[in-house]
Protein backbone atom coordinates (compact mmCIF):
# COMPACT_ATOMS: atom_id res chain seq x y z
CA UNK A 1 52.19 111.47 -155.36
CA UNK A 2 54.69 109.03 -157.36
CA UNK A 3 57.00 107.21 -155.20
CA UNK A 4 60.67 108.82 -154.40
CA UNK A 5 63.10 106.50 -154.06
CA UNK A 6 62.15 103.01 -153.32
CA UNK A 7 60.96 101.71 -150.03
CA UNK A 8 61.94 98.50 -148.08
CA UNK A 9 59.40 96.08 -147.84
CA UNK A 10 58.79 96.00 -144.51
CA UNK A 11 57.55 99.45 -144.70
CA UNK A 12 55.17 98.82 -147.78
CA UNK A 13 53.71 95.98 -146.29
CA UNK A 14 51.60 98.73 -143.29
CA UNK A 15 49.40 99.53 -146.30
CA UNK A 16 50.29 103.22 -145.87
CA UNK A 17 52.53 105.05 -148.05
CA UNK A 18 56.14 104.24 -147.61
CA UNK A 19 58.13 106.19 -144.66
CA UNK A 20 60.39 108.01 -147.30
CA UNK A 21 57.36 109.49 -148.87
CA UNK A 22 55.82 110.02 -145.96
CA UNK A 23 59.09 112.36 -145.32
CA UNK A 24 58.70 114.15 -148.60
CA UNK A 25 55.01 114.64 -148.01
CA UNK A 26 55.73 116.78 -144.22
CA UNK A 27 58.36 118.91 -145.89
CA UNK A 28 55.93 119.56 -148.61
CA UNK A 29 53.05 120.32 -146.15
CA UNK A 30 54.91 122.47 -143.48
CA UNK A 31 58.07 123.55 -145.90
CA UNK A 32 61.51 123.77 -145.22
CA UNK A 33 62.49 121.19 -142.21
CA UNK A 34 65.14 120.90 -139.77
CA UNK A 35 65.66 116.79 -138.94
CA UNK A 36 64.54 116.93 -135.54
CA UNK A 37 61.15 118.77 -136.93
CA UNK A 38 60.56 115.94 -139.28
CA UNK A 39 61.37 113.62 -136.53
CA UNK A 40 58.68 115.05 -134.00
CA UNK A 41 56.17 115.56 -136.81
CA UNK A 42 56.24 112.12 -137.80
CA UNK A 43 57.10 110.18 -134.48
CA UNK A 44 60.39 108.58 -136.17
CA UNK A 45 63.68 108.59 -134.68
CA UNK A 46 66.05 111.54 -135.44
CA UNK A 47 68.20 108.89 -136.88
CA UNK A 48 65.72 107.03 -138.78
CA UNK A 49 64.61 110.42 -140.40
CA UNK A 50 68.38 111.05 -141.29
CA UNK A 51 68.81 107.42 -143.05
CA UNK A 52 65.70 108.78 -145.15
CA UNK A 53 66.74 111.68 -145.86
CA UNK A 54 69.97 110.55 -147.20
CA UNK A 55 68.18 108.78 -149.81
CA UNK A 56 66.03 111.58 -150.52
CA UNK A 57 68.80 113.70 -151.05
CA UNK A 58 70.97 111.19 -153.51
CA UNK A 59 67.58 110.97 -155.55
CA UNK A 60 67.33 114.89 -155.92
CA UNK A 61 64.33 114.78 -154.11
CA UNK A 62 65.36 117.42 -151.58
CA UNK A 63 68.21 119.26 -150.59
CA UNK A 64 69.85 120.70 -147.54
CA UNK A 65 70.03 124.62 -147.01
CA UNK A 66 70.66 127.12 -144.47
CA UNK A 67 67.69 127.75 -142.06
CA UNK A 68 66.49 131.30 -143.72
CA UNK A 69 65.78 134.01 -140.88
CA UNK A 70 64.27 136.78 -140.78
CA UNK A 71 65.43 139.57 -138.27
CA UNK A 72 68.29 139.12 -136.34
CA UNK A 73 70.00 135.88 -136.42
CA UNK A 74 71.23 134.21 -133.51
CA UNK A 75 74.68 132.92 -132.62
CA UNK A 76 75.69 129.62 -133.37
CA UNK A 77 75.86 127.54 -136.03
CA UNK A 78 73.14 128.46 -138.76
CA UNK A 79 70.73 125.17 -138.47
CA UNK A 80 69.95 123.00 -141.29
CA UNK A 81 66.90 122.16 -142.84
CA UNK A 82 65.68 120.06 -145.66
CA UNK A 83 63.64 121.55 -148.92
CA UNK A 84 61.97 119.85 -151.59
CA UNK A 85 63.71 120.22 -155.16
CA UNK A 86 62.42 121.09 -158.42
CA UNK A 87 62.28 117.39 -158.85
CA UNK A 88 60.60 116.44 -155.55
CA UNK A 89 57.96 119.22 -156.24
CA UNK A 90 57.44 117.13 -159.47
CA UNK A 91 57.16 113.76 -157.77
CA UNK A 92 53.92 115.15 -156.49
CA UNK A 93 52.28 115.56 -159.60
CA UNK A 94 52.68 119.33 -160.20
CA UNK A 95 50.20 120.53 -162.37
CA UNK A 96 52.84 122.05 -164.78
CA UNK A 97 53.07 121.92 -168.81
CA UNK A 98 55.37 123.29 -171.34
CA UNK A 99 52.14 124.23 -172.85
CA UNK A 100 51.47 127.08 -170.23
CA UNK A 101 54.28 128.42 -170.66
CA UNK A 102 54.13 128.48 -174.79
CA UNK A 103 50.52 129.96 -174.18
CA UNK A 104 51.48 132.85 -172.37
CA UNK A 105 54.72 133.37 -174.12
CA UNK A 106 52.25 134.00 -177.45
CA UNK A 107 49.60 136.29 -175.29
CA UNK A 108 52.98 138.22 -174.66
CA UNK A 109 54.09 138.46 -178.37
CA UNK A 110 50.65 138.78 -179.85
CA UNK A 111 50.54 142.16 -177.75
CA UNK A 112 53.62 143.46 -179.48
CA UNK A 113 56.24 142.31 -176.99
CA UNK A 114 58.13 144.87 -174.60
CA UNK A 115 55.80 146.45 -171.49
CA UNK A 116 52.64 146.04 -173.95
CA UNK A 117 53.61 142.18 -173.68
CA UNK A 118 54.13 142.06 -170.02
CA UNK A 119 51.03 144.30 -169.08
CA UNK A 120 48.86 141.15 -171.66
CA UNK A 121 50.20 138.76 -169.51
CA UNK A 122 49.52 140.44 -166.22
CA UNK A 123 45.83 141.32 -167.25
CA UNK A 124 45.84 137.72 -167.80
CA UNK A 125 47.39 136.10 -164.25
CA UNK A 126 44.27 138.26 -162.88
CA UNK A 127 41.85 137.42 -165.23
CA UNK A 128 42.77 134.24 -164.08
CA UNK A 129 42.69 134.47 -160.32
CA UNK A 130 39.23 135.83 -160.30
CA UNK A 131 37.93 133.22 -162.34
CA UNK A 132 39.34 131.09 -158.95
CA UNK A 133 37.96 133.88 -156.04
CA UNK A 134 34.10 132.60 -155.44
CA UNK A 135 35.43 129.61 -153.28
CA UNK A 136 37.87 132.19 -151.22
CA UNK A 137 35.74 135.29 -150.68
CA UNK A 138 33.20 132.66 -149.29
CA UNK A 139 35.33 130.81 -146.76
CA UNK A 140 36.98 134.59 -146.22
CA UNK A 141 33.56 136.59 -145.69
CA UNK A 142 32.23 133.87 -143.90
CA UNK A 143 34.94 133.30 -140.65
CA UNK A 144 35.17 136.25 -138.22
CA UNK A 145 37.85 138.80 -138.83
CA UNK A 146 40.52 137.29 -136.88
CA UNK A 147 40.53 134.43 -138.51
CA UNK A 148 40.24 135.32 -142.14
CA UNK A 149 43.42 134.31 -142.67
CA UNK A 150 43.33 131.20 -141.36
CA UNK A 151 39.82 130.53 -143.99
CA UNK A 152 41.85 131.63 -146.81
CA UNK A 153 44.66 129.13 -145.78
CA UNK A 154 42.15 126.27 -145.63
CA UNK A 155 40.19 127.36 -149.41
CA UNK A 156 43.92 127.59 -150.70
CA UNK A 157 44.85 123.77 -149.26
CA UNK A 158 41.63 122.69 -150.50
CA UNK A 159 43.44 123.96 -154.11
CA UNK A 160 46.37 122.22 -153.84
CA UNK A 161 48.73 124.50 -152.06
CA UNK A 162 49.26 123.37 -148.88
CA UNK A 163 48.33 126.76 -146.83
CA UNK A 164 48.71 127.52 -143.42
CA UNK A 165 48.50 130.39 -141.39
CA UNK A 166 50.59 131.77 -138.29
CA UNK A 167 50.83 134.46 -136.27
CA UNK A 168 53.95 137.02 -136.77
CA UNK A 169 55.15 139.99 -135.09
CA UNK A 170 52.80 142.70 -135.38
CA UNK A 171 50.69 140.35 -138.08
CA UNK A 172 50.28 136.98 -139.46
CA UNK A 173 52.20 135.24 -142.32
CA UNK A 174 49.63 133.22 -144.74
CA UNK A 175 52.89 129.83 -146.15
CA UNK A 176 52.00 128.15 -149.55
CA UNK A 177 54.00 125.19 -148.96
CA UNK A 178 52.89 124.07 -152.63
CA UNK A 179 53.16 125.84 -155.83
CA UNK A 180 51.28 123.94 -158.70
CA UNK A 181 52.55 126.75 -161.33
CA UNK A 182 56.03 127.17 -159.67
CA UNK A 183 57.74 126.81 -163.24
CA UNK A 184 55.46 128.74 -165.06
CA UNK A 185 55.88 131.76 -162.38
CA UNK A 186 59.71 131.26 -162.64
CA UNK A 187 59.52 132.81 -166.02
CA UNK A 188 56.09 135.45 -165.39
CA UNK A 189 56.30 136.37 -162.44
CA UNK A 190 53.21 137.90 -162.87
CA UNK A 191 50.70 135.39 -161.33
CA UNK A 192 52.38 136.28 -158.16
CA UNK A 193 51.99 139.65 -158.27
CA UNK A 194 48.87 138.93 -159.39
CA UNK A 195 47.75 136.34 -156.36
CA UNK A 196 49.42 138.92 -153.79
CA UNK A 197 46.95 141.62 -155.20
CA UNK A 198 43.65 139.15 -154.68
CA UNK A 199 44.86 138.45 -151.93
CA UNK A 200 45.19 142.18 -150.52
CA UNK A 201 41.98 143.14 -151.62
CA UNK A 202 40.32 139.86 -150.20
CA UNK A 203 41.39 140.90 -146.67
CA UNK A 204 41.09 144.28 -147.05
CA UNK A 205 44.46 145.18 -145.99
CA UNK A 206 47.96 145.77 -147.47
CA UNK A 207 50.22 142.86 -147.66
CA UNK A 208 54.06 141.49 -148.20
CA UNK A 209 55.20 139.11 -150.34
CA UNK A 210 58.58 137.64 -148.36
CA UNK A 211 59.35 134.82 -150.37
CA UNK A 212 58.27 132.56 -153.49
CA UNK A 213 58.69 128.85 -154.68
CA UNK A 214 59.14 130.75 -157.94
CA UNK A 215 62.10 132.23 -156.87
CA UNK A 216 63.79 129.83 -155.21
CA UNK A 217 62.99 129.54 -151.78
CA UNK A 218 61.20 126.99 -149.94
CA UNK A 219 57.41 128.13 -149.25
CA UNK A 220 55.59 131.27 -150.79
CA UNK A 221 55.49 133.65 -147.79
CA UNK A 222 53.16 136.63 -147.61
CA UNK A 223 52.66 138.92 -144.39
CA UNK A 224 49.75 140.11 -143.41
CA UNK A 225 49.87 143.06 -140.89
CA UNK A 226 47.66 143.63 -138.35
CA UNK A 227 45.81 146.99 -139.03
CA UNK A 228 42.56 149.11 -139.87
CA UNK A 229 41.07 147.63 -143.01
CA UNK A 230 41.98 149.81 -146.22
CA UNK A 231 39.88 150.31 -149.33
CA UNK A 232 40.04 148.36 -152.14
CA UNK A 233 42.13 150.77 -153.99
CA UNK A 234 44.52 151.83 -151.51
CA UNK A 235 45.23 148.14 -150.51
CA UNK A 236 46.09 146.93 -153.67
CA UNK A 237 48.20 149.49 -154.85
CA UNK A 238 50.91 148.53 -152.29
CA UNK A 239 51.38 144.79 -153.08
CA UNK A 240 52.61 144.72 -156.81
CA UNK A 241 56.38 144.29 -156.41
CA UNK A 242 58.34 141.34 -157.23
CA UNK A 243 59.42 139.21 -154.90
CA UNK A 244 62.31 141.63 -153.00
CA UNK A 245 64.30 138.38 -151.80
């Protein structure tokens, strides 16, 4: 990662990476955080994590937003929490190039343009996710079944996208707190339809895409319920929406 704001030299001189970085960095890893998360994550002082998130915040780095829930929300005061701009996504060397985007805008015109255009670039985002599966169907196939999810988190760190996995009502949720094509999805948002797919067929179940980086919100969310395993065919067939948020 390239440094975010510049660090005071007492804090450089540990050897580790400075504390303001070290603040980006947990958002990054566990997404969207409220101060007293970042605080208890990284053993800091509510008020010290404040001071450095001030800075992070007059560099663009991140930004403060409403807490997003899901289900009912409770009374009080909506709580705050911090997200990682555009910009702060950057700072950690997001594998993103005009030249992606040029690329598949010409797969797109090359097939004529319209829904032939869009269907080119789709056939694409999953040519293009398979040619990434071996190292997931092996951590997948190989952990028992109630943990699959957690094996696919791990093979999708171990890519750069900061997985994890939790448990949800009635299911889990599988959080991408990393994008490395974030841009590039902004503008085809077919390698996420594409990704929530492979991953439906890879766990043998129908899935939910909740949120995406793409689209604006802090960590690519996808629920995973908990039922009877489905065929290949009938799982995937349920998962190709766009992102409903």
């Amino acid at each position: 990662m390239k440094n975010v704001g510049e660090a005071p030299v007492e804090e450089l001189a540990t050897g580790e990476r400075s504390t303001r970085n070290r603040v980006a960095r947990s958002i990054l890893d566990h997404g969207p955080s409220t101060v007293a998360d970042l605080a208890g994550r990284l053993r800091l002082t509510q008020a010290a994590v404040r001071r450095h998130l001030d800075s992070l915040v007059a560099d663009k780095v991140v930004e403060a937003r409403e807490k997003r829930v899901y289900g009912t929300r409770a009374r009080g005061r909506p709580a705050k929490v911090f997200a990682l701009t555009d910009c702060g996504r950057d700072a950690f060397d997001q594998s993103y190039d005009s030249l992606a985007v040029e690329a598949l805008r010409w797969i797109e015109r090359s097939a004529g343009g319209g829904a032939a255009g869009e269907a080119a670039v789709a056939a694409f985002a999953r040519d293009r996710i398979e040619s990434q599966a071996g190292a997931y169907r092996e951590a997948v196939e190989a952990a028992e079944p109630a943990r699959r999810t957690e094996a696919l988190a791990k093979a999708l760190t171990a890519d750069g996208y900061a997985a994890t996995a939790r448990n949800a009502p009635v299911g889990e949720q599988l959080c991408q707190h990393h994008c490395p094509v974030a841009h590039v999805a902004e503008q085809y948002p077919q390698l996420c339809e594409a990704e929530t797919e492979f991953f439906s067929r890879l766990l043998g179940t129908h899935v939910q895409r909740l949120a995406t980086i793409a689209h604006g919100d802090g960590v690519c969310t996808t629920f995973i319920p908990h039922s009877a395993p489905q065929t290949t065919e009938s799982a995937s067939a349920s998962t190709a929406g766009r992102n409903p948020a």
